[in-house]
Protein backbone atom coordinates (compact mmCIF):
# COMPACT_ATOMS: atom_id res chain seq x y z
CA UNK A 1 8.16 2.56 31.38
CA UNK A 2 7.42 -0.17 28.69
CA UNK A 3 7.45 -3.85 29.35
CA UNK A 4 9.94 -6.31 27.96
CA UNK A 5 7.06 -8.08 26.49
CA UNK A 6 5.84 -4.55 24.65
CA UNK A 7 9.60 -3.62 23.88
CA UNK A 8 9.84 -7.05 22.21
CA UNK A 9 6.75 -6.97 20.18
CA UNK A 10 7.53 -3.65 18.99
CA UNK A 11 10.90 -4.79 17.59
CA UNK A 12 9.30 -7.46 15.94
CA UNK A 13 7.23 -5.65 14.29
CA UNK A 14 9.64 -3.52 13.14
CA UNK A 15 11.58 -6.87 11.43
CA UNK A 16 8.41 -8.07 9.74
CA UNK A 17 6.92 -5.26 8.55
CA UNK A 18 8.95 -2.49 7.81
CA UNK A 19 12.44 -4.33 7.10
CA UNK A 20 13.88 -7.44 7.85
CA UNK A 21 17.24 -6.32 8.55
CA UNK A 22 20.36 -8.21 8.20
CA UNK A 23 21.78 -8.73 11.77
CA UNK A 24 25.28 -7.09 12.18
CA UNK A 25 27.01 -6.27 15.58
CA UNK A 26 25.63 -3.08 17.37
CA UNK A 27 27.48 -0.19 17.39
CA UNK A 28 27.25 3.74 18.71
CA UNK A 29 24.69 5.63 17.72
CA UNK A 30 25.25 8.55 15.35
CA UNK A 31 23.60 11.76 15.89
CA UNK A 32 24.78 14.85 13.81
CA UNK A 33 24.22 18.38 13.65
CA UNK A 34 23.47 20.57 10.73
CA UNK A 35 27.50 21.90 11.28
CA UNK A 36 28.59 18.06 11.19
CA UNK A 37 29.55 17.47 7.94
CA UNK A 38 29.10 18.71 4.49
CA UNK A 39 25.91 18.29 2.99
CA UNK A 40 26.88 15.29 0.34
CA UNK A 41 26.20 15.89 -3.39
CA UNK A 42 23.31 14.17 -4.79
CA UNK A 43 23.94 10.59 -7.04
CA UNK A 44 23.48 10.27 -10.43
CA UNK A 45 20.80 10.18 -12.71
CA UNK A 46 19.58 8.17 -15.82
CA UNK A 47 21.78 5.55 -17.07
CA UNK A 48 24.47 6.46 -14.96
CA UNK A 49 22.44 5.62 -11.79
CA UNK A 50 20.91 2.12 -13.20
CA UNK A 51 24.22 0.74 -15.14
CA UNK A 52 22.66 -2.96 -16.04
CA UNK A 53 24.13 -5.64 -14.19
CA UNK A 54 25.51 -8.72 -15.88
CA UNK A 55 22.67 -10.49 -17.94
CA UNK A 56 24.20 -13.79 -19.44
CA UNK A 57 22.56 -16.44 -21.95
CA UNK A 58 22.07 -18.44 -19.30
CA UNK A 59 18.56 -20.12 -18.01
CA UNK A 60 19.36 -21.64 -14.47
CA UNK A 61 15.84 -23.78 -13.65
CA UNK A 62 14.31 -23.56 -17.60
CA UNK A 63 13.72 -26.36 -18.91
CA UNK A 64 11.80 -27.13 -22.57
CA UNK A 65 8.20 -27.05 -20.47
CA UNK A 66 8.56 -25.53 -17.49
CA UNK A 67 10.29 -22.16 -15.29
CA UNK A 68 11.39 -22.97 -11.87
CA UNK A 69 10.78 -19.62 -9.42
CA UNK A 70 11.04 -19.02 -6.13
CA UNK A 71 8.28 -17.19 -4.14
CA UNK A 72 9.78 -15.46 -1.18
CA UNK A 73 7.40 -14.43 1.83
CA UNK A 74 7.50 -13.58 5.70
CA UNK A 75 6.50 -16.47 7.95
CA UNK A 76 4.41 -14.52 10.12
CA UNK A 77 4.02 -17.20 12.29
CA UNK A 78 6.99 -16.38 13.86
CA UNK A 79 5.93 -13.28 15.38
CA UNK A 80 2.27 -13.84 16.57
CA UNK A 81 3.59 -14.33 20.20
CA UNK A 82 4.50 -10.59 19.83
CA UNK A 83 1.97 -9.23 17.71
CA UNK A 84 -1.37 -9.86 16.15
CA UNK A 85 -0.85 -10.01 12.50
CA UNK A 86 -1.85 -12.47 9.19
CA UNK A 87 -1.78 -11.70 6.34
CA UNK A 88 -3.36 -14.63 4.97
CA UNK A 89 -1.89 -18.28 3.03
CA UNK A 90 1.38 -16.31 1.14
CA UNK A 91 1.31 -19.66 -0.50
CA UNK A 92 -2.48 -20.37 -1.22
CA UNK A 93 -2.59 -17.15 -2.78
CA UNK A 94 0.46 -17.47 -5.27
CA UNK A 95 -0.09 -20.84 -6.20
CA UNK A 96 -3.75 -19.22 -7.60
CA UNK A 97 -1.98 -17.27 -9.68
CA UNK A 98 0.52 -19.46 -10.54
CA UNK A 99 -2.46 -22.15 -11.73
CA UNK A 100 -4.62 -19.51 -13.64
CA UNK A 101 -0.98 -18.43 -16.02
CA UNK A 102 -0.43 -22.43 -15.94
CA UNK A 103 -3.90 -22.79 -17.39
CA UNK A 104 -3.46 -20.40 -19.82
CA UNK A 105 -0.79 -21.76 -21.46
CA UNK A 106 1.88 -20.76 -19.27
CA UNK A 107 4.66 -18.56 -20.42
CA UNK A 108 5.52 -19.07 -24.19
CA UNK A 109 4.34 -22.67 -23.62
CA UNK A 110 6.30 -23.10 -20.62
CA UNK A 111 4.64 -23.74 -17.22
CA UNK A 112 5.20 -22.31 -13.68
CA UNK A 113 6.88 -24.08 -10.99
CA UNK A 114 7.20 -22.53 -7.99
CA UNK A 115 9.33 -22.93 -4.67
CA UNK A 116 8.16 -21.50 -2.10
CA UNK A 117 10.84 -19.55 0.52
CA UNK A 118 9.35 -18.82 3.60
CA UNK A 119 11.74 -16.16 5.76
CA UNK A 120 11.59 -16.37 9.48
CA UNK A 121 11.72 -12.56 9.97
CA UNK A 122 12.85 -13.35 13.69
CA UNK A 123 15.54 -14.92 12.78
CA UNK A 124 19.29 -12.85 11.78
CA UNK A 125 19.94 -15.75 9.19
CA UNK A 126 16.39 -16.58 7.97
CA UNK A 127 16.77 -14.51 4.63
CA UNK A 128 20.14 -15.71 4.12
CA UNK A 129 18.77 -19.49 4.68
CA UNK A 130 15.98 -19.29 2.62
CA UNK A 131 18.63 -17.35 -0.34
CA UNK A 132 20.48 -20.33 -0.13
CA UNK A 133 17.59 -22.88 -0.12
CA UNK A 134 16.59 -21.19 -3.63
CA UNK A 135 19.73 -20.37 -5.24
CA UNK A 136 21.65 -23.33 -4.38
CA UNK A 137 19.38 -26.02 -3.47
CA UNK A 138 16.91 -25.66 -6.11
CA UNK A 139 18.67 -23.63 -9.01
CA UNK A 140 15.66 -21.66 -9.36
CA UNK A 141 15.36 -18.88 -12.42
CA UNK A 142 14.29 -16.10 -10.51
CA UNK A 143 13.79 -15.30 -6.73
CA UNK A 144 9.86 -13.26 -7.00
CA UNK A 145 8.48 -11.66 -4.61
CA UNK A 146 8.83 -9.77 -0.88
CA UNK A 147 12.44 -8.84 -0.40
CA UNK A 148 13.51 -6.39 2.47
CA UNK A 149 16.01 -3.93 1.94
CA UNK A 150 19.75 -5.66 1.92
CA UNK A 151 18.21 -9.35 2.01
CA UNK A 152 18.02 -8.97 -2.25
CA UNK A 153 21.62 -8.83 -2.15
CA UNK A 154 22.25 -12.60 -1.36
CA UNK A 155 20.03 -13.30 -5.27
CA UNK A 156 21.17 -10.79 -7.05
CA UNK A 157 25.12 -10.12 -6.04
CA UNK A 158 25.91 -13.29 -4.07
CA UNK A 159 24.32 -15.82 -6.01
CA UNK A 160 24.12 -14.00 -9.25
CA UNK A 161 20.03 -14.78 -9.78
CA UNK A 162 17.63 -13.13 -11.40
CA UNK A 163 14.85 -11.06 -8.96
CA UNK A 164 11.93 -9.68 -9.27
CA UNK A 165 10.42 -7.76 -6.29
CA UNK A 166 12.61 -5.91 -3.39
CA UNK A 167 13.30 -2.36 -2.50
CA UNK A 168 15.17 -1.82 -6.13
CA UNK A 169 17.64 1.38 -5.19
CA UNK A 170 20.01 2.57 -7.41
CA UNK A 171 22.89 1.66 -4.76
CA UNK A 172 21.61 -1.33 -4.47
CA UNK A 173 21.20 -1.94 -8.04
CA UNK A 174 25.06 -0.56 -8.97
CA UNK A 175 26.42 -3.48 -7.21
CA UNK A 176 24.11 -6.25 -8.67
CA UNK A 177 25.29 -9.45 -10.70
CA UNK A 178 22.06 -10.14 -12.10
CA UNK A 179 18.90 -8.43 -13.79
CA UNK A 180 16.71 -7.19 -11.03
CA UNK A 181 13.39 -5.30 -11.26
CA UNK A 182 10.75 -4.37 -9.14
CA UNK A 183 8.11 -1.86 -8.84
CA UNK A 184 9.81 -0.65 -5.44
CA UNK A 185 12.30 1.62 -5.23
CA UNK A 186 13.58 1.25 -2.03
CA UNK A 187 13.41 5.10 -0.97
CA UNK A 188 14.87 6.77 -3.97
CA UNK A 189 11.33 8.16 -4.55
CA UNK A 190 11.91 10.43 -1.53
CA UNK A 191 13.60 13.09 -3.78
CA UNK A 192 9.90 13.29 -5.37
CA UNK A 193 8.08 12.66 -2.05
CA UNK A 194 10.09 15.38 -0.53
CA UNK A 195 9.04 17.26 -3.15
CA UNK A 196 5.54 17.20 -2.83
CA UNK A 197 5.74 18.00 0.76
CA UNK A 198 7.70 21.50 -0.32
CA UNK A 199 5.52 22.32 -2.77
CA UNK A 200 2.13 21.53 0.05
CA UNK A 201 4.14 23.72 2.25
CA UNK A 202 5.14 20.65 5.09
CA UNK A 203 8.71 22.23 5.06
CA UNK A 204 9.01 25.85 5.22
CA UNK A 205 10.26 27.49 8.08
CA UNK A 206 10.54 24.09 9.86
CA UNK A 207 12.78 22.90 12.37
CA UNK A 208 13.44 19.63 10.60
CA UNK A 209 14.85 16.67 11.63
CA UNK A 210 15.90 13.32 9.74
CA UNK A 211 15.98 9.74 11.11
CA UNK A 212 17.31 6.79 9.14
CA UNK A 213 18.35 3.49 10.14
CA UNK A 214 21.97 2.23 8.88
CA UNK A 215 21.25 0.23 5.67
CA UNK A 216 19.45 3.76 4.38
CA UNK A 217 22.52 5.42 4.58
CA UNK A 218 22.68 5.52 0.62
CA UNK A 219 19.17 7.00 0.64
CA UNK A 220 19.80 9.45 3.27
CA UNK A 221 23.08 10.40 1.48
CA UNK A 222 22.13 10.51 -2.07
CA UNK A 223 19.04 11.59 -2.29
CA UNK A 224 17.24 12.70 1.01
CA UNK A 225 19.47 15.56 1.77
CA UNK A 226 20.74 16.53 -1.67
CA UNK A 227 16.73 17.16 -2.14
CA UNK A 228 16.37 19.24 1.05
CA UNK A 229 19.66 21.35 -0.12
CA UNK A 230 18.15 21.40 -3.62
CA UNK A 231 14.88 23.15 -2.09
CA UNK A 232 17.18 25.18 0.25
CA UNK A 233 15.11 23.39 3.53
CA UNK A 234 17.89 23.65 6.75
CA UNK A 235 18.32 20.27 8.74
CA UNK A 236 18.37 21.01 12.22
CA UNK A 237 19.85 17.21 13.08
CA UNK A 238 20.37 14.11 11.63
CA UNK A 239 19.85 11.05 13.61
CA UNK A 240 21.29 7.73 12.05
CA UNK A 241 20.31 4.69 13.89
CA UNK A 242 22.98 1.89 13.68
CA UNK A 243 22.00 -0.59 16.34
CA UNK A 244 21.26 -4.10 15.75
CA UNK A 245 17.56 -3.89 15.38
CA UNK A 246 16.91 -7.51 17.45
CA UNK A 247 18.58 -5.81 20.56
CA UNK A 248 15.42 -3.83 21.56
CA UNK A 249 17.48 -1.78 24.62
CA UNK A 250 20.10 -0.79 22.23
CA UNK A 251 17.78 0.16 19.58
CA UNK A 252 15.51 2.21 22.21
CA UNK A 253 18.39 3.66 23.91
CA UNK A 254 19.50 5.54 20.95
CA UNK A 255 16.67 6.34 20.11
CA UNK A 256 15.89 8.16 22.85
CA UNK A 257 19.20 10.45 22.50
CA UNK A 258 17.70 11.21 19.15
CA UNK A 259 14.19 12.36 21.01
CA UNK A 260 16.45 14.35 23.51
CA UNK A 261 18.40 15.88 21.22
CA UNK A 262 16.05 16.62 18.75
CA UNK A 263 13.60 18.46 21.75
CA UNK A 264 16.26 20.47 23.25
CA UNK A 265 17.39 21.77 19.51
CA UNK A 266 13.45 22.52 19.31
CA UNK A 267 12.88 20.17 16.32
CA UNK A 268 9.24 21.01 15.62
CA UNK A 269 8.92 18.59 12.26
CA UNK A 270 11.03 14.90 12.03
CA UNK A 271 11.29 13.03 8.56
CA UNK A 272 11.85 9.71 9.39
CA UNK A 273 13.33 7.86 6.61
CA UNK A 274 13.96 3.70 6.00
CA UNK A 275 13.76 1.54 8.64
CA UNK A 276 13.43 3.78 11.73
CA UNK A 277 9.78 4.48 10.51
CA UNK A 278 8.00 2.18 12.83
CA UNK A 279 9.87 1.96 16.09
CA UNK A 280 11.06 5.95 16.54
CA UNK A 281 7.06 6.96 17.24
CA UNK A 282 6.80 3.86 19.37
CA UNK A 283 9.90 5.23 21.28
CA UNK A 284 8.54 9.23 21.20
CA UNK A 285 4.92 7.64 22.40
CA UNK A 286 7.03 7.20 25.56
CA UNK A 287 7.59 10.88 26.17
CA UNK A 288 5.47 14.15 26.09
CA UNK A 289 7.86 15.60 22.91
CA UNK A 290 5.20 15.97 19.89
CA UNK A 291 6.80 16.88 16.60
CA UNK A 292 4.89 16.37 13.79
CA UNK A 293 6.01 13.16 11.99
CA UNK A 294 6.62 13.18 8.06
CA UNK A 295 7.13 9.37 7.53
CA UNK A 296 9.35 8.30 3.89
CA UNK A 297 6.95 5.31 3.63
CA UNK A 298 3.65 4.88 4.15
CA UNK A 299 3.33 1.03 4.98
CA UNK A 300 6.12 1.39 7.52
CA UNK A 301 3.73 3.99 8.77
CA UNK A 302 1.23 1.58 8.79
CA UNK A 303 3.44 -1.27 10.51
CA UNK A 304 3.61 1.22 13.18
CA UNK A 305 -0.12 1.99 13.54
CA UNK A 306 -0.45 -1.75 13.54
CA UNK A 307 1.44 -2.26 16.47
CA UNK A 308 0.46 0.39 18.43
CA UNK A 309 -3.44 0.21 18.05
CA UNK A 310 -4.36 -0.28 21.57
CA UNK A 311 -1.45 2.31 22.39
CA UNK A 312 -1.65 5.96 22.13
CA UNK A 313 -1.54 6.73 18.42
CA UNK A 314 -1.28 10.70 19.74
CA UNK A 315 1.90 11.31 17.98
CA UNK A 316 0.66 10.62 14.55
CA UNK A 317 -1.78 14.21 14.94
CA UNK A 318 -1.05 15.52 11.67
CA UNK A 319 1.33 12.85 10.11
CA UNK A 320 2.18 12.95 6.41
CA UNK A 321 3.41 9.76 4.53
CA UNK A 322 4.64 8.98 0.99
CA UNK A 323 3.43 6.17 -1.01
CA UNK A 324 1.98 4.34 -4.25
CA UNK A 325 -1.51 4.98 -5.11
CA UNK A 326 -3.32 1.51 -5.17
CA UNK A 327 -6.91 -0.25 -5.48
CA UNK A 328 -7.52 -3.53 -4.36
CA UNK A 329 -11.42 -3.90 -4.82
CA UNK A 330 -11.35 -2.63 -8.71
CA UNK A 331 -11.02 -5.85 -10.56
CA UNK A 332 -9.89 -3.62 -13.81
CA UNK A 333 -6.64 -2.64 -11.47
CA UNK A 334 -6.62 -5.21 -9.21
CA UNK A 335 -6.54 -8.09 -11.78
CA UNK A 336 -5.48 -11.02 -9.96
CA UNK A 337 -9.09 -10.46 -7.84
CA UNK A 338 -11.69 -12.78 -9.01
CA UNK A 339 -8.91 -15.54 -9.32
CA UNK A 340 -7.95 -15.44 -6.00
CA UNK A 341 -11.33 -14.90 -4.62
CA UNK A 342 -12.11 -18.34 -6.71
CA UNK A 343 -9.46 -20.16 -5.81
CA UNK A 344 -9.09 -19.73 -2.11
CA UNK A 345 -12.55 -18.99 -0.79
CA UNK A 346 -11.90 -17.25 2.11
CA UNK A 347 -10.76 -14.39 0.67
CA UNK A 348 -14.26 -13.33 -0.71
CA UNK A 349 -14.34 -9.52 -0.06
CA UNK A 350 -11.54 -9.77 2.48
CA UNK A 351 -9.10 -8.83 -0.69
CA UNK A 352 -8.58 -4.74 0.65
CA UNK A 353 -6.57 -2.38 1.52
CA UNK A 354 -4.32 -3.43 4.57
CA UNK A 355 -5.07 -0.07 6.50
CA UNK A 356 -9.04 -0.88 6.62
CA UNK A 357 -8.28 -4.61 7.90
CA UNK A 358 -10.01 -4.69 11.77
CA UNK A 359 -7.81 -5.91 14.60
CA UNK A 360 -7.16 -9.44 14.50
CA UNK A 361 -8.87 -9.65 10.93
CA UNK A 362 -6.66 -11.35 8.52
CA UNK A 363 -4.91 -8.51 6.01
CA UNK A 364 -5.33 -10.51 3.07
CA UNK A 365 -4.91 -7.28 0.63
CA UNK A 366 -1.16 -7.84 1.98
CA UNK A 367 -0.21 -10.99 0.68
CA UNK A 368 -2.51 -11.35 -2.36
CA UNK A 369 -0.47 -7.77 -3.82
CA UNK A 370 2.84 -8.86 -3.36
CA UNK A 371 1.60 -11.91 -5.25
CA UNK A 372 0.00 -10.76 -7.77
CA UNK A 373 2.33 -7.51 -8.90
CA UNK A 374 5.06 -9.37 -8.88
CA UNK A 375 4.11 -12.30 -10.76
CA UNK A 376 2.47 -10.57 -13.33
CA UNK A 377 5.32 -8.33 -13.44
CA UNK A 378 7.60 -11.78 -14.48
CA UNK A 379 4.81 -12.94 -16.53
CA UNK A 380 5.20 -9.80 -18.65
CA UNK A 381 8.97 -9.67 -18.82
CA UNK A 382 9.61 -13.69 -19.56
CA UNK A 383 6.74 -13.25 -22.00
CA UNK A 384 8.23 -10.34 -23.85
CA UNK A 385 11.71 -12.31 -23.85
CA UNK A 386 10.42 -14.95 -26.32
CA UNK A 387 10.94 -18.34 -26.38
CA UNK A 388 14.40 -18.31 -25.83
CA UNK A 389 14.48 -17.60 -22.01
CA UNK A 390 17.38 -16.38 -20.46
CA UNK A 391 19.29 -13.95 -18.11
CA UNK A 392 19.81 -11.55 -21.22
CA UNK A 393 16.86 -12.07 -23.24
CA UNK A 394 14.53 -11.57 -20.11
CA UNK A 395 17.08 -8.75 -19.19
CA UNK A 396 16.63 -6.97 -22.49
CA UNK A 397 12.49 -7.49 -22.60
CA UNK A 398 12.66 -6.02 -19.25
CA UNK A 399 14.31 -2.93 -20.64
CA UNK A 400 11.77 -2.29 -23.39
CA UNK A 401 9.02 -3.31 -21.42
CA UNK A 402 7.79 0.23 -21.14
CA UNK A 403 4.46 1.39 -19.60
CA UNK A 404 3.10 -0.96 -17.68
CA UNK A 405 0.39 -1.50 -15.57
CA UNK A 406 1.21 -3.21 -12.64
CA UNK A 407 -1.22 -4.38 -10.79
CA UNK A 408 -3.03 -3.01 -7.61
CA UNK A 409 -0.92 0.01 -8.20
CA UNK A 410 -3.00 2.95 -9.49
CA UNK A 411 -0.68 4.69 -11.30
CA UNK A 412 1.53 3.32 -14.36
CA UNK A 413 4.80 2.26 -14.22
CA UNK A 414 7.69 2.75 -16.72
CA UNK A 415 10.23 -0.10 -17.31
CA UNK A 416 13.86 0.65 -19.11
CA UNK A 417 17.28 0.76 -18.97
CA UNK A 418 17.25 3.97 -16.92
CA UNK A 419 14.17 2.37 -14.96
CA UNK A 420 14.17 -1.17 -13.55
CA UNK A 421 12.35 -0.06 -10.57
CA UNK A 422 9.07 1.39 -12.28
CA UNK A 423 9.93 5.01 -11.38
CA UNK A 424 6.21 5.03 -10.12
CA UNK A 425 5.45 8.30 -9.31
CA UNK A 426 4.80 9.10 -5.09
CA UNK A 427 1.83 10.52 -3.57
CA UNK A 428 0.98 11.71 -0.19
CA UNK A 429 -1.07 10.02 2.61
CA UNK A 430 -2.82 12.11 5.22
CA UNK A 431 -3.43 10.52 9.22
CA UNK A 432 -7.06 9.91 9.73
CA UNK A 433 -7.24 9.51 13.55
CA UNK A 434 -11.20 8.61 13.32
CA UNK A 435 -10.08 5.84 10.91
CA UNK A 436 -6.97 4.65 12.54
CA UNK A 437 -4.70 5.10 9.03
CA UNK A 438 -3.31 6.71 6.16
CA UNK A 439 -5.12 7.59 3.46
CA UNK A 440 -4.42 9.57 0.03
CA UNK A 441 -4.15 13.23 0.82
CA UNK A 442 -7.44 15.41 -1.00
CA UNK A 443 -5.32 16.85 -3.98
């Protein structure tokens, strides 16, 4: 029996690292069998998917000199009561970045100035707080940087301003008021991802199972299953998790009818998609059921490693998870290196890849990535938009943007109308238990 302590820390790790979830009342749990429902059609494609949101000539924060931005990050010093994790100065590390395109010449002559929004990830209002604190307090352009899941609706529906980062679905993205792009896409890469675990063979003649939390309902819906049918793969059950994720005994009691269920159908294989990544093996590390885990997303994957490390990592024997490729120690991918290294010392050779980063060791490779993709991602699109800098014009250079190289990332993204998010292709990540990660899968 776990410890309210250890049930606590797990939950928080579950806010900070794989999504910090809006807080909503906690309801039943929903478990379904394959004779539930109907398996529901997959969503659209293309254009139809990714109609552009509203992009007028308007430049909240520009002035004749200067770009106001906000830089949103985790304050991860809420949680360090609960678990041990830094990922370094979020702030120290941007503002690096922020001085070398300043030095440059800035942005057609314009320079960077940034807000910073720190998010208490503990907290059920602290993404809506710091939303308001850069959309309403300080006008900014553009909201850059780590968004979790719904938290990019507040910029880009609510408020109507401009993002750049977040998990960019095409749900999400129907309903936005604003351009938006990222290099995330939020689990819509899962149709692919689910793909490459056909064609390896992960599927066949599997008794699978899927787990999803709530706000991946789209995902689950639209593209998770629709693949599955597509491939003709059965799903035994279907577990959707809808409690509020800072009530730890609601969130492990349904859980556990999801481990009971899913044992006594003889689920051999679960696919855990979305936010139930990191806390269902932290709940099934609690019980002698060992189905082999296909994760959605490998840094949720991660998140879970990280808080289990002194646990028993036993039921990730054999785990699969999808990703992006990425490099941080090549300086011709990783680009934002040798000016971070310069700028904030302590970061020399510390700059890698979060899964290598010892206990207690600070995971720079975390912060200085979201940093660096995503401002060099707004670089290029504000850039390509020309002098005149505003919602459309950055809009329609984000649009014709086309291959880019985004980076960290090993593989190239595509920017247009039919792909705001990057449409960067997935790639599997093996379980190394000598290691203690996940690391890309030979072939």
């Amino acid at each position: 029996m776990s410890s309210p302590r250890r049930t606590r820390r797990s939950s928080a790790l579950l806010l900070l690292a794989a999504v910090a979830l809006t807080a909503t009342a906690a309801t039943a749990c929903s478990v379904e069998s394959k004779d539930d429902k109907d398996t529901p059609a997959g969503g659209a494609t293309g254009a139809a998917a990714f109609p552009a949101p509203p992009a007028p000539a308007i430049s909240p924060g520009v002035t004749a000199d200067s770009i106001k931005i906000g830089f949103v990050y985790p304050d991860l010093s809420k949680v360090k009561q609960y678990v041990d994790v830094d990922h370094g100065d979020y702030e120290a590390v941007a503002g690096a970045i922020i001085d070398r395109i300043n030095r440059d010449g800035g942005i057609n002559g314009r320079k960077i100035v940034p807000v910073f929004g720190a998010v208490d990830v503990l907290s059920p209002t602290g993404a809506q707080e710091t939303c308001v604190k850069l959309t309403e307090d300080e006008k900014v352009f553009a909201a850059v940087g780590s968004l979790n899941a719904e938290d990019v609706n507040c910029y880009v529906q609510t408020h109507r301003t401009l993002v750049v980062g977040g998990d960019l679905t095409a749900a999400r993205y129907a309903k936005a008021q604003a351009p938006w792009f990222s290099d995330q896409r939020g689990g819509d890469e899962l149709g692919q991802g689910l793909g490459l675990y056909a064609d390896k063979g992960e599927l066949a003649g599997k008794k699978l199972a899927v787990v999803a939390y709530r706000d991946d309902q789209a995902v689950l819906d639209r593209t998770v299953l629709p693949a599955l049918a597509a491939r003709n793969i059965p799903v035994t059950e279907t577990g959707v998790l809808d409690a509020d994720t800072t009530d730890p005994a609601a969130v492990s009691s349904q859980l556990n009818v999801f481990i009971q269920k899913f044992q006594s159908a003889g689920v051999d294989t679960v696919l855990l998609v979305g936010g139930s990544q990191a806390q269902f093996p932290a709940e099934l590390q609690k019980t002698s059921y060992r189905p082999r885990l296909l994760f959605g997303s490998v840094n949720t994957a991660s998140a879970y490693v990280l808080g289990a490390r002194n646990g028993d990592l036993g039921v990730l024997s054999d785990a699969l998870a999808i990703g992006q490729a990425a490099d941080y120690a090549d300086p011709a991918v990783n680009t934002c290196l040798s000016t971070v290294e310069a700028a904030v010392p302590e970061t020399k050779g510390k700059i890698i890849d979060p899964a290598l980063v010892a206990p207690k060791e600070t995971g720079w490779g975390t912060s200085e990535s979201a940093a660096c993709r995503y401002l060099t991602l707004f670089q290029a699109i504000a850039a390509k938009a020309g002098k005149d800098l505003t919602y459309k014009s950055f809009q329609d250079a984000g649009f014709a943007l086309g291959s880019f190289h985004v980076p960290v990332l090993a593989d190239a993204a595509t920017y247009s109308r039919e792909t705001p998010n990057g449409d960067i292709p997935p790639r599997i990540f093996a379980w190394d238990p000598a290691k203690k990660g996940f690391f890309l899968a030979a072939g």
